[in-house]
Each structure stands twice: as C-alpha cells, then as structure tokens.
N, C-alpha and C. Protein backbone atom coordinates (compact mmCIF):
# COMPACT_ATOMS: atom_id res chain seq x y z
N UNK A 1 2.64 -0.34 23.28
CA UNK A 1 2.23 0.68 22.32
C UNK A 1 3.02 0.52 21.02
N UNK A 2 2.49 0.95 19.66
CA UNK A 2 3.03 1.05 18.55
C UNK A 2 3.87 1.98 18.12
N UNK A 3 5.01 1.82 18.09
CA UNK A 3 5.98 3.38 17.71
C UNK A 3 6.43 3.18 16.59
N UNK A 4 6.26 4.34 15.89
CA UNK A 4 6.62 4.05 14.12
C UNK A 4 7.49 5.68 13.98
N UNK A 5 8.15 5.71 12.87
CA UNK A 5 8.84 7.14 12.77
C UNK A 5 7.43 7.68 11.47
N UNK A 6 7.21 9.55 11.80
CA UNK A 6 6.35 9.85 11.30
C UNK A 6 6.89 9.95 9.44
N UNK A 7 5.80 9.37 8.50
CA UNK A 7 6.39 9.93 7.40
C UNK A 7 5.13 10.34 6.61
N UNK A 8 5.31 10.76 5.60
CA UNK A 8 3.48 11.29 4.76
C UNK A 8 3.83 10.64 3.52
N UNK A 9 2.88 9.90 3.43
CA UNK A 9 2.34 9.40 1.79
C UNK A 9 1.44 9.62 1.23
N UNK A 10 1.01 9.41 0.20
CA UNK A 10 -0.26 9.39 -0.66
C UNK A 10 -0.83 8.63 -1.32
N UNK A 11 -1.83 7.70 -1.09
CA UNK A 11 -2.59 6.63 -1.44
C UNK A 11 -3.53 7.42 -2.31
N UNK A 12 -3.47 6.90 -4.06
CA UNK A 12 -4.47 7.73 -4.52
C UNK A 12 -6.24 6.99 -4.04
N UNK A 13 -7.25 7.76 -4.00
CA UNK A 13 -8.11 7.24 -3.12
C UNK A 13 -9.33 6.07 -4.34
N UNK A 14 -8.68 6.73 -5.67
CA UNK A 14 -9.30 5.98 -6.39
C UNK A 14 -8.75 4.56 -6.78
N UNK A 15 -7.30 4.29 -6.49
CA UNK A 15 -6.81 3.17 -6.52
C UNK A 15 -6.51 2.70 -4.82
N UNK A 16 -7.70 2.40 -4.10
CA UNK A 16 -7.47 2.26 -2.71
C UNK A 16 -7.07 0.76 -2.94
N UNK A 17 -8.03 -0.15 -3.57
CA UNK A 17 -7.57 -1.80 -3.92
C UNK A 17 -6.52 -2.00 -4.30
N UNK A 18 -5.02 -1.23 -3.74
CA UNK A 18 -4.13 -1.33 -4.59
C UNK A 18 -3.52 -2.70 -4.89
N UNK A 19 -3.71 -3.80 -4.86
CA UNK A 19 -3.57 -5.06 -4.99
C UNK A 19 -3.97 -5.66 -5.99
N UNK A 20 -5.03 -4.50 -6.85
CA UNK A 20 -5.84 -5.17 -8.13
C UNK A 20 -4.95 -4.39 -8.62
N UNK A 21 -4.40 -3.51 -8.45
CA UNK A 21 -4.05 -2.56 -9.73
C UNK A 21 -2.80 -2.94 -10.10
N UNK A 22 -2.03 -2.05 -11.60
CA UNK A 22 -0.78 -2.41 -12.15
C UNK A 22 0.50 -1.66 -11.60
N UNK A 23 1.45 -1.89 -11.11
CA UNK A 23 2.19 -1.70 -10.45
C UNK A 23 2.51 0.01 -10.98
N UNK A 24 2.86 0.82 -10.00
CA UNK A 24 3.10 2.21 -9.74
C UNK A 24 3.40 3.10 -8.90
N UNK A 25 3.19 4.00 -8.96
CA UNK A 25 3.62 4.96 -7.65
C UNK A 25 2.43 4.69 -6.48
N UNK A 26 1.26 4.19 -6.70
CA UNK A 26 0.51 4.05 -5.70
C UNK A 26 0.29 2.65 -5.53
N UNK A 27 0.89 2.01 -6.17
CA UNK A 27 1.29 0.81 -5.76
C UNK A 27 2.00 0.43 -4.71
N UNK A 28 3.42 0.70 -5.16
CA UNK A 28 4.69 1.29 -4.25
C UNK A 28 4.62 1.53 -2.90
N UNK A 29 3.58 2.96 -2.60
CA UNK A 29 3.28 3.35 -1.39
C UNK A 29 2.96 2.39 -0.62
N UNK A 30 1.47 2.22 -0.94
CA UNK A 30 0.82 1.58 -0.58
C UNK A 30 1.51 0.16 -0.03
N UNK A 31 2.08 -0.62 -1.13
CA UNK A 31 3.27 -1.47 -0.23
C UNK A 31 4.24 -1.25 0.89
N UNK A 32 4.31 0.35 0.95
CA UNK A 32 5.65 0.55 2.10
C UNK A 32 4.52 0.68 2.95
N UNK A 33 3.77 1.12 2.84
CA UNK A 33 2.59 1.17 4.07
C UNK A 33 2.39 0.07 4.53
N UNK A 34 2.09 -0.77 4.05
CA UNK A 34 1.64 -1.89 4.66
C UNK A 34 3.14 -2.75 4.99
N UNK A 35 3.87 -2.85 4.37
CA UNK A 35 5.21 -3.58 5.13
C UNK A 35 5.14 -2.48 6.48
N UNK A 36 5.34 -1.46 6.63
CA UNK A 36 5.19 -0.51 7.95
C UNK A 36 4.42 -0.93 9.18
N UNK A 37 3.20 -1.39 8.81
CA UNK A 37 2.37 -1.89 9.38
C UNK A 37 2.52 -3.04 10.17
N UNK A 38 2.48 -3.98 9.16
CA UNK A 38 3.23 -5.16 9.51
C UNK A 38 4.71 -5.79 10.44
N UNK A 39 5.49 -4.71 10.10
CA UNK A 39 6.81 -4.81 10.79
C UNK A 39 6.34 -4.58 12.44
N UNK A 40 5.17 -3.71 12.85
CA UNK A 40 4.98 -3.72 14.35
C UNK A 40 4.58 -5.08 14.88
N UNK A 41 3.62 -5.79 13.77
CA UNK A 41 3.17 -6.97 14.02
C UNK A 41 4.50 -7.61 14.27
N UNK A 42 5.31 -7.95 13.03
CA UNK A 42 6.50 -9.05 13.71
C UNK A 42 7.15 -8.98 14.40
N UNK A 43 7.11 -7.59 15.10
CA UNK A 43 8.19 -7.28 16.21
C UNK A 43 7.45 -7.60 17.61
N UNK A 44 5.95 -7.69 17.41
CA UNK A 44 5.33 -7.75 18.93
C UNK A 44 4.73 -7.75 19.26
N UNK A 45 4.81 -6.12 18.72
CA UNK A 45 3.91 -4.89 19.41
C UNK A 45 2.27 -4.87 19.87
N UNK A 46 1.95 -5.81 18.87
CA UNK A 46 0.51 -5.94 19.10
C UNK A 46 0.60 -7.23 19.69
N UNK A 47 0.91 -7.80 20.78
CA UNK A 47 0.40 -8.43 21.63
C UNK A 47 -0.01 -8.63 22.56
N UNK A 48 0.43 -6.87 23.36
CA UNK A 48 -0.52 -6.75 24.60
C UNK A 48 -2.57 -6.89 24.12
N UNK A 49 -2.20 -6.48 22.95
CA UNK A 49 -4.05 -6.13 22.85
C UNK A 49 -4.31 -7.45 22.29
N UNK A 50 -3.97 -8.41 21.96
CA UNK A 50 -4.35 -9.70 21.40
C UNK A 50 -4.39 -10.55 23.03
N UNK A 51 -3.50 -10.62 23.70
CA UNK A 51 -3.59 -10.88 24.72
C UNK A 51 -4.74 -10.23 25.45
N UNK A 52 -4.93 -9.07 25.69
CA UNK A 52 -6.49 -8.55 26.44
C UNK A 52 -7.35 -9.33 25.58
N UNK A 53 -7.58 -9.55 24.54
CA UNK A 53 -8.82 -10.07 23.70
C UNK A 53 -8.78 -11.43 23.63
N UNK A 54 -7.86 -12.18 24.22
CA UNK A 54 -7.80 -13.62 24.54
C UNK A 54 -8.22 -13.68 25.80
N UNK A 55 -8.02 -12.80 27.11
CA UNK A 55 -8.85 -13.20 28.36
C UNK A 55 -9.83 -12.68 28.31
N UNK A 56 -10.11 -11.64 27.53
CA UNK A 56 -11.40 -11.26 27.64
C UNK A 56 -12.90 -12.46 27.39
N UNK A 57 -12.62 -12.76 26.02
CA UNK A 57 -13.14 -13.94 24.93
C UNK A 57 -13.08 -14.79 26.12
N UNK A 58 -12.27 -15.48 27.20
CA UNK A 58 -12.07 -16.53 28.06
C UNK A 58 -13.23 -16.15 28.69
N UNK A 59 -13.21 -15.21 29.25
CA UNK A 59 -13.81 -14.21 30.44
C UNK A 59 -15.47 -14.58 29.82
N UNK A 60 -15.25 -14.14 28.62
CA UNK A 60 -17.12 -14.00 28.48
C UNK A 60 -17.55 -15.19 27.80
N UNK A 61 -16.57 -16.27 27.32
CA UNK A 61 -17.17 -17.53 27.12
C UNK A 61 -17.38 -18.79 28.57
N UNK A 62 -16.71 -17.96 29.85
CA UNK A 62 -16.77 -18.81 30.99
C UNK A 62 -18.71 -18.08 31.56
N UNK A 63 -18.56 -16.88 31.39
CA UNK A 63 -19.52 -16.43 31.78
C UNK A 63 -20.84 -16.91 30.72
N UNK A 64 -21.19 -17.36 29.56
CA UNK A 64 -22.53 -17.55 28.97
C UNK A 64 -21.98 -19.32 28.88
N UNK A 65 -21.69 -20.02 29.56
CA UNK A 65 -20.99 -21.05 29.48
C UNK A 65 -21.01 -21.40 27.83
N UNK A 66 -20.11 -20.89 27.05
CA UNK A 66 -20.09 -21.36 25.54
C UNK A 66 -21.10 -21.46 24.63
N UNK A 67 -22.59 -20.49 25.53
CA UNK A 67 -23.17 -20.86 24.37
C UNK A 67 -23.61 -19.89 22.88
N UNK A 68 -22.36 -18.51 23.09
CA UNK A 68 -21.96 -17.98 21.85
C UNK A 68 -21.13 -17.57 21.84
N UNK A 69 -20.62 -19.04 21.39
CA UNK A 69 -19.21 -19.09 21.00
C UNK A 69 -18.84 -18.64 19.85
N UNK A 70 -19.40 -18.49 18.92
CA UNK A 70 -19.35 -18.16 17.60
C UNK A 70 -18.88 -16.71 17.49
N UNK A 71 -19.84 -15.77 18.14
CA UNK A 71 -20.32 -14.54 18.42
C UNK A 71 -18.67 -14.17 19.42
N UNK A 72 -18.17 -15.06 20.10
CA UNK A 72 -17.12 -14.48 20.73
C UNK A 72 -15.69 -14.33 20.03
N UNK A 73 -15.76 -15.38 19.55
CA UNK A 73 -14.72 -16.12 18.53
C UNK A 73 -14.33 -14.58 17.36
N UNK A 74 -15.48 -14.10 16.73
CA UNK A 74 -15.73 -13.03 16.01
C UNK A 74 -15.16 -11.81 16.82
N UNK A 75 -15.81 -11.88 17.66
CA UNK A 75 -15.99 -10.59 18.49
C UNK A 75 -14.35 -10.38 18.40
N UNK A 76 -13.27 -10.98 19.37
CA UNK A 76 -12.23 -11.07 19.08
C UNK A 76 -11.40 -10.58 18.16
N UNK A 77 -11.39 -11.34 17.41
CA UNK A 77 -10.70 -11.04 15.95
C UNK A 77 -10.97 -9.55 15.47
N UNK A 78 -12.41 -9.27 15.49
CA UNK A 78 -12.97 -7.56 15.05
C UNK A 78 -12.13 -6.51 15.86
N UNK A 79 -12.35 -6.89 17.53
CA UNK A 79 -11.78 -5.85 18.58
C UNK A 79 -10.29 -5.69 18.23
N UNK A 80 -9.78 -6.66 18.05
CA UNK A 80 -8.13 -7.01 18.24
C UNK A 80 -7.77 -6.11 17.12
N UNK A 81 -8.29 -6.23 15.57
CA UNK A 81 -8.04 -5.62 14.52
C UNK A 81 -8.29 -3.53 14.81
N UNK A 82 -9.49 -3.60 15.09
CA UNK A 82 -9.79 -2.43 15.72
C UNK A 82 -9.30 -1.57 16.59
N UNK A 83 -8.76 -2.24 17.02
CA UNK A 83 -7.69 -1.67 18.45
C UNK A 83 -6.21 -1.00 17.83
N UNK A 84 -5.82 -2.19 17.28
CA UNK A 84 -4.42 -2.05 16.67
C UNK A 84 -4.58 -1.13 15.57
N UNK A 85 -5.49 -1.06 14.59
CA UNK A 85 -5.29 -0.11 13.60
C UNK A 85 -6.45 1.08 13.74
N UNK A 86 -7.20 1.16 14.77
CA UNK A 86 -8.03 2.46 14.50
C UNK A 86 -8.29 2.81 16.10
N UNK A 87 -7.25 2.13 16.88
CA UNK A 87 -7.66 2.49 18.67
C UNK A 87 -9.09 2.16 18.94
N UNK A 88 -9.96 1.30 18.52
CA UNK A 88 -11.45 1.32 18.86
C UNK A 88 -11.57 -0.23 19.74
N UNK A 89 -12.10 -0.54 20.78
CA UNK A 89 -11.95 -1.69 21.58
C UNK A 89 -13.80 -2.02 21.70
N UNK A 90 -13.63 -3.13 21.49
CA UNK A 90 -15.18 -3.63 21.06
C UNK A 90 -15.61 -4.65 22.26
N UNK A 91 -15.91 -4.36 23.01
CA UNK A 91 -16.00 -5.59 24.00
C UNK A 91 -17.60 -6.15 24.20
N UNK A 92 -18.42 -5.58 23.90
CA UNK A 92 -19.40 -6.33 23.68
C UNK A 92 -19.72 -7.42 21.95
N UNK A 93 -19.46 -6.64 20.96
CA UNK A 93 -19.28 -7.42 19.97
C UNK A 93 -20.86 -6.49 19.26
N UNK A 94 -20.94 -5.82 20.01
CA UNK A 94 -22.53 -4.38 19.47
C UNK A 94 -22.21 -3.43 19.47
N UNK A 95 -21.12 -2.87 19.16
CA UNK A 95 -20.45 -1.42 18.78
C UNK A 95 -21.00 -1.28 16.96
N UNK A 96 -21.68 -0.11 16.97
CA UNK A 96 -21.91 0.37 15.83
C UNK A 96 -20.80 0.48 14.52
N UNK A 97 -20.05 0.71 15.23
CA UNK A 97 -18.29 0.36 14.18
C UNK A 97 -18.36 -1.10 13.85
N UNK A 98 -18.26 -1.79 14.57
CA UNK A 98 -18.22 -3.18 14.71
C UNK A 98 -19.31 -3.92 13.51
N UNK A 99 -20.60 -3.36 13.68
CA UNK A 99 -21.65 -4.06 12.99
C UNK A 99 -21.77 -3.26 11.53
N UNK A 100 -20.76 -2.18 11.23
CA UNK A 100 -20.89 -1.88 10.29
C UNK A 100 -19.86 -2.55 9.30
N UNK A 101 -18.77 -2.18 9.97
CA UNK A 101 -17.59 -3.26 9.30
C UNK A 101 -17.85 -4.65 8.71
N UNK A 102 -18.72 -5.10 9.80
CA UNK A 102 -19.51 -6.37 9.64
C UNK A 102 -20.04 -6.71 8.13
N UNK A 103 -20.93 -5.61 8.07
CA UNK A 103 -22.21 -5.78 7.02
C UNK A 103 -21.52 -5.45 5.69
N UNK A 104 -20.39 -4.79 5.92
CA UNK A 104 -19.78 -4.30 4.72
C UNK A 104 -19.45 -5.33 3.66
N UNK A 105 -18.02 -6.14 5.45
CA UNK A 105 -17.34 -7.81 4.38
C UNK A 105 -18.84 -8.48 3.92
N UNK A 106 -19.58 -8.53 4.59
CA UNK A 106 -20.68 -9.72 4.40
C UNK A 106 -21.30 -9.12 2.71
N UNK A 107 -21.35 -7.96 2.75
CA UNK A 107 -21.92 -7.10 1.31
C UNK A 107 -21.12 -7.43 0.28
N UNK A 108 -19.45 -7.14 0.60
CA UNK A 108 -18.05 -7.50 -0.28
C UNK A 108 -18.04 -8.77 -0.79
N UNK A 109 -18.65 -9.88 -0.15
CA UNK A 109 -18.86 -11.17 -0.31
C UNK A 109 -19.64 -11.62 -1.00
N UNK A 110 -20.87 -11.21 -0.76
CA UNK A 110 -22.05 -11.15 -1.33
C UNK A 110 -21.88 -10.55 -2.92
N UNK A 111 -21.09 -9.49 -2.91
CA UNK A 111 -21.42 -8.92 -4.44
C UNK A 111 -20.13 -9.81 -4.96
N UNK A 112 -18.82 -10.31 -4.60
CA UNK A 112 -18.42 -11.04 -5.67
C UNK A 112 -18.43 -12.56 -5.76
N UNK A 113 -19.29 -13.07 -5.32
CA UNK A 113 -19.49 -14.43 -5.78
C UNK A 113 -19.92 -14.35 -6.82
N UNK A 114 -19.62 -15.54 -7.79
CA UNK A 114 -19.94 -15.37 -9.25
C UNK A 114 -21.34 -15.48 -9.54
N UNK A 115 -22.60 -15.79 -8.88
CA UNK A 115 -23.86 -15.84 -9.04
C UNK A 115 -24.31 -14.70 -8.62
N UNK A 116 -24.06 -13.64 -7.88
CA UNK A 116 -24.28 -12.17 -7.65
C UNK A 116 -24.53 -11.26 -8.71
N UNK A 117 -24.23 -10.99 -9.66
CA UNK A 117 -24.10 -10.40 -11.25
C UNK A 117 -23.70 -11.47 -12.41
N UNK A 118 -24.29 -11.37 -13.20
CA UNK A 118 -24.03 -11.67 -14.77
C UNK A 118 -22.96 -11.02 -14.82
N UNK A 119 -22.26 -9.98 -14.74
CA UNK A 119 -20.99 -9.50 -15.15
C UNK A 119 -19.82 -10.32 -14.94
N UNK A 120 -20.37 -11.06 -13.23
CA UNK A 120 -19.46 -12.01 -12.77
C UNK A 120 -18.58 -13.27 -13.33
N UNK A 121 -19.85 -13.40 -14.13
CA UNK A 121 -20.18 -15.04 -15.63
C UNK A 121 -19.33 -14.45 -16.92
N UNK A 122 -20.28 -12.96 -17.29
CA UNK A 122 -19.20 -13.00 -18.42
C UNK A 122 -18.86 -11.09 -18.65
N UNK A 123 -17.68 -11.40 -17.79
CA UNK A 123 -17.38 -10.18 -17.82
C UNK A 123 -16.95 -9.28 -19.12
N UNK A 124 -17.09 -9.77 -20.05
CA UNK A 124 -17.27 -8.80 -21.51
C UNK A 124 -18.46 -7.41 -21.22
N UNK A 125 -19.78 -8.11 -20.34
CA UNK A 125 -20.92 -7.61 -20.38
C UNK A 125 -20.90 -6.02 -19.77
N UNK A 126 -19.12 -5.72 -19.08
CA UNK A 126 -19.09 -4.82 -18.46
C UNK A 126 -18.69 -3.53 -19.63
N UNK A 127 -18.46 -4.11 -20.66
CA UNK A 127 -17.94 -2.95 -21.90
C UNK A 127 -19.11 -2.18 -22.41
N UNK A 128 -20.19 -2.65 -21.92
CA UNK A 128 -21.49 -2.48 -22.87
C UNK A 128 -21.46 -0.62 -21.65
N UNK A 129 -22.26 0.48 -22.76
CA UNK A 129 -21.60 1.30 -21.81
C UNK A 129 -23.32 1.94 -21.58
N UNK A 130 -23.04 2.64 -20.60
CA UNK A 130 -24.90 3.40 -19.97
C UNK A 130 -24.80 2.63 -18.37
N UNK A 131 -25.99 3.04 -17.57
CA UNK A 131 -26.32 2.81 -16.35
C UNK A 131 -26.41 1.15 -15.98
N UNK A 132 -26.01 0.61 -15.51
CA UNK A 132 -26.04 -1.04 -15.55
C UNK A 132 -26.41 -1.45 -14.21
N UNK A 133 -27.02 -2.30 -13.72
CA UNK A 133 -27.16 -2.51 -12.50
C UNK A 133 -26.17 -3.11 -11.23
N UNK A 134 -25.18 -3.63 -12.02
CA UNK A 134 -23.90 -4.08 -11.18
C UNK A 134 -23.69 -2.95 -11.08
N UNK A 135 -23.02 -1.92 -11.74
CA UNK A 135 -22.22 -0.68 -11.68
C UNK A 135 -22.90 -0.04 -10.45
N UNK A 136 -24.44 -0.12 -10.48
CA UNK A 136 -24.97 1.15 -9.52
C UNK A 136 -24.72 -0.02 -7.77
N UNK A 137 -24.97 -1.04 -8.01
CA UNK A 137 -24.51 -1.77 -7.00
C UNK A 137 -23.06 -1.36 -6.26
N UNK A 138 -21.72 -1.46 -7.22
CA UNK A 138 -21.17 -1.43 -7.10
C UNK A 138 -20.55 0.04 -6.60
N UNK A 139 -21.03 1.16 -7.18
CA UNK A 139 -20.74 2.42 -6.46
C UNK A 139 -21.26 2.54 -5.20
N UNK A 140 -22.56 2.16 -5.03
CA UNK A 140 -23.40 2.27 -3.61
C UNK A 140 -22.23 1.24 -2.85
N UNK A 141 -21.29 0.33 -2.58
CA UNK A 141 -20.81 -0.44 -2.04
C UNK A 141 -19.57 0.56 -1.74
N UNK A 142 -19.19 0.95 -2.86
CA UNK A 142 -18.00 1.85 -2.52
C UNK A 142 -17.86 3.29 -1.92
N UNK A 143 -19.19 3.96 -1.78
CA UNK A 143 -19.86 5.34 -1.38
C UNK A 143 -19.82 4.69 0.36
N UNK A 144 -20.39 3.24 0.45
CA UNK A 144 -20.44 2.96 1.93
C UNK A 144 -19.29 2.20 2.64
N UNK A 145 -18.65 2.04 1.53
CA UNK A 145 -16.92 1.48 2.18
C UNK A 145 -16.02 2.68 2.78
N UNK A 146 -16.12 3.79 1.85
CA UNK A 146 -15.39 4.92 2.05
C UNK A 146 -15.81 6.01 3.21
N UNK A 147 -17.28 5.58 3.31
CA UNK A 147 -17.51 6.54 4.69
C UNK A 147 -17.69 5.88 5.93
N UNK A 148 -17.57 4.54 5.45
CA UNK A 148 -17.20 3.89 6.95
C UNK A 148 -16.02 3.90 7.56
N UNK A 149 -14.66 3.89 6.62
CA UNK A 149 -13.73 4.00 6.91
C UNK A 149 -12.77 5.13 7.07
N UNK A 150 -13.51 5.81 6.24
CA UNK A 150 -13.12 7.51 6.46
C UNK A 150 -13.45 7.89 7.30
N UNK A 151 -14.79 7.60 8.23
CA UNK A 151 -15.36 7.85 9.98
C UNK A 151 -14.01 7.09 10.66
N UNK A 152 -13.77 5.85 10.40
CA UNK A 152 -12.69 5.29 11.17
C UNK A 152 -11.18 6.27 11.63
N UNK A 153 -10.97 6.29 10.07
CA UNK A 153 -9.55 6.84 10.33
C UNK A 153 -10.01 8.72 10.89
N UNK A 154 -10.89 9.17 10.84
CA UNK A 154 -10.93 10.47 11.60
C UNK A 154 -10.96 10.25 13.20
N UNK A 155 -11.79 8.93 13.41
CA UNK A 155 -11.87 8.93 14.71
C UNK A 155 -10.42 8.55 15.64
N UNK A 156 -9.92 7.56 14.65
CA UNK A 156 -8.20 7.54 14.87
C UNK A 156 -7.39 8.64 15.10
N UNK A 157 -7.58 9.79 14.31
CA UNK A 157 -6.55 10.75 14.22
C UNK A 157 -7.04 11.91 14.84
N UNK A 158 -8.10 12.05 14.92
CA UNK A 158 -8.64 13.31 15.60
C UNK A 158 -10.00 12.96 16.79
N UNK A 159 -10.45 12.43 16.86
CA UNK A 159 -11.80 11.77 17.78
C UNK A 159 -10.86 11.03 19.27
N UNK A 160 -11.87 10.07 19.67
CA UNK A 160 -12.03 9.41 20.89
C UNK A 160 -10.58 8.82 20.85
N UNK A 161 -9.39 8.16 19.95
CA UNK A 161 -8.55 7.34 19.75
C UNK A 161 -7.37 7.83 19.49
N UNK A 162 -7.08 9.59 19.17
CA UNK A 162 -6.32 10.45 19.17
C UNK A 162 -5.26 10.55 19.68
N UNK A 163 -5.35 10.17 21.40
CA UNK A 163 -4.34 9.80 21.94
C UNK A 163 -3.37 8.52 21.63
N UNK A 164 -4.07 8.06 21.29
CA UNK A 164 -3.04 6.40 21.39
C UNK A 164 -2.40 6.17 20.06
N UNK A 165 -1.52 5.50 19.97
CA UNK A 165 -0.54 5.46 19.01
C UNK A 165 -1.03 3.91 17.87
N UNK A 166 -2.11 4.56 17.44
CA UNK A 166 -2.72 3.81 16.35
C UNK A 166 -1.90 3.13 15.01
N UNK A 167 -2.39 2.33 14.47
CA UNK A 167 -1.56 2.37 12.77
C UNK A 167 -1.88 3.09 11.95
N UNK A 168 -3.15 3.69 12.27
CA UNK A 168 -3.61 4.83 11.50
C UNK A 168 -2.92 5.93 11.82
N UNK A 169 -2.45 6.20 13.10
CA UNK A 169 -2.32 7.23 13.65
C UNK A 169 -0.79 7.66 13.32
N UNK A 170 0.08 6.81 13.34
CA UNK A 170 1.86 6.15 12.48
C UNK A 170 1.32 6.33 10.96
N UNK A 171 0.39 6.31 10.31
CA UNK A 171 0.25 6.97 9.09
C UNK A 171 -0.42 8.11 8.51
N UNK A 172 -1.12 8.43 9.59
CA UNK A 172 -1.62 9.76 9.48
C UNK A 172 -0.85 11.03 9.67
N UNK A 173 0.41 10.31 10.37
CA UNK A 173 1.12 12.01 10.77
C UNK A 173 2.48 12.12 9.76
C-alpha cells in the first residue's frame, strides 16, 4: 500500500498543464505534488500492483495464445497506472474508464500534430481574435479532459476506491 503524510494544496485548475506554464506558486505545488508522487514510486511501493499486472498480462497472453498481444501489452500499462493513482483495476482492457482515457490521449495527439490546425503552422493565427475553430476544438477537448478526470479523482476519494490508499487519495486529504 501507498502511505504518504496528509497535506492540502492547490492546483489552480486553469493552469492544470503546469509544465507549459511560467514558473509560480502553481507551479511550485504542482512540482511538490508530483515529486510526492513519485517518491512512492522510488521507494517501491507500487510494485505489488505492477507485479499483479505482469502475471496477469502472462495469464491472458498464455490463454489467447498471443494473439492480442498488443491489446495486452496496453491493457497493462492503463491498469497498473489506474490502480496506483485512482484505485481502478482494469482487467479486461473494456472498462469504460479505460476506453475513455484511451480516446482522450488518442484526441491529445490528434489535435497537436502540426497538420491538425493551421494554428499549429503558424501560430501568429491564434492573435486574430472572435470564434476560431481550433479554439472551439480545443475547449471541447478540455470540457472532456476535466470531466473525465474529475469522475476519476471523485471515484478515488469518495466512490468504489475510497478505501484504498490511492495517489489521489495521499492528495486529496
């Protein structure tokens, strides 16, 4: 299990990318948060559940003899992440959490490759001011980032995952 000492911060929610932004108080945080995070990783802690998701992945690539492997390989990596920071365990790789998270990176990807928007090419084009079609792209991306993950961390702190000693759950209290 993950044991962290409880402390409260504040991530402003409009600078959640804090990695793009210019260094500050929500910068700051946001860095002790995540060194926080991380420090369970180098100490261990998360290797009972990386370990379940390595026999598991064994388990169900012996059983379809390898022939989605791809699909397991994934599966893995999603559950393992899921587990450790929001208590959610994915073992089929068709958990509605799972396929949403999914569609999100694949969306995140999708909108910044540089052939996705003209803004991408020449980003001057973003000064021009009124309704633009990247922009409305771009809010609809962030309206569905924030309530996917805002379902996450409730279900962490108060839902099905409540009990267990989440990374959400070491930052939620």
């Amino acid at each position: 299990m993950i044991q962290c000492q409880p402390q409260r911060y504040h991530v402003d929610p409009d600078k959640a990318y804090w990695g793009t932004f210019e260094e500050g108080e929500t910068h700051a945080i946001a860095r002790k948060l995540t060194a926080g995070v991380m420090s369970d990783v180098r100490a261990g802690k998360t290797e009972p559940y990386q370990e379940f998701e390595a026999l598991l992945n064994i388990q169900k690539l012996l059983d379809d003899g390898g022939k989605n492997w791809f699909h397991h390989i994934e599966r893995v990596v999603a559950s393992a992440v899921l587990a450790v920071g929001f208590g959610i365990h994915c073992p089929t790789g068709e958990e509605p959490e799972l396929k949403a998270i999914s569609h999100a990176i694949a969306e995140l990807v999708e909108l910044t490759t540089p052939s996705a928007s003209i803004v991408n090419i020449f980003p001057l084009l973003d000064y021009i001011p009124g309704p633009m079609p990247w922009r409305a792209r771009a809010r609809a991306f962030r309206e569905n980032d924030k309530a996917i993950y805002t379902k996450l961390i409730n279900e962490a702190l108060t839902g099905r995952a409540s009990g267990m000693n989440t990374c959400v759950a070491c930052i939620g209290r």
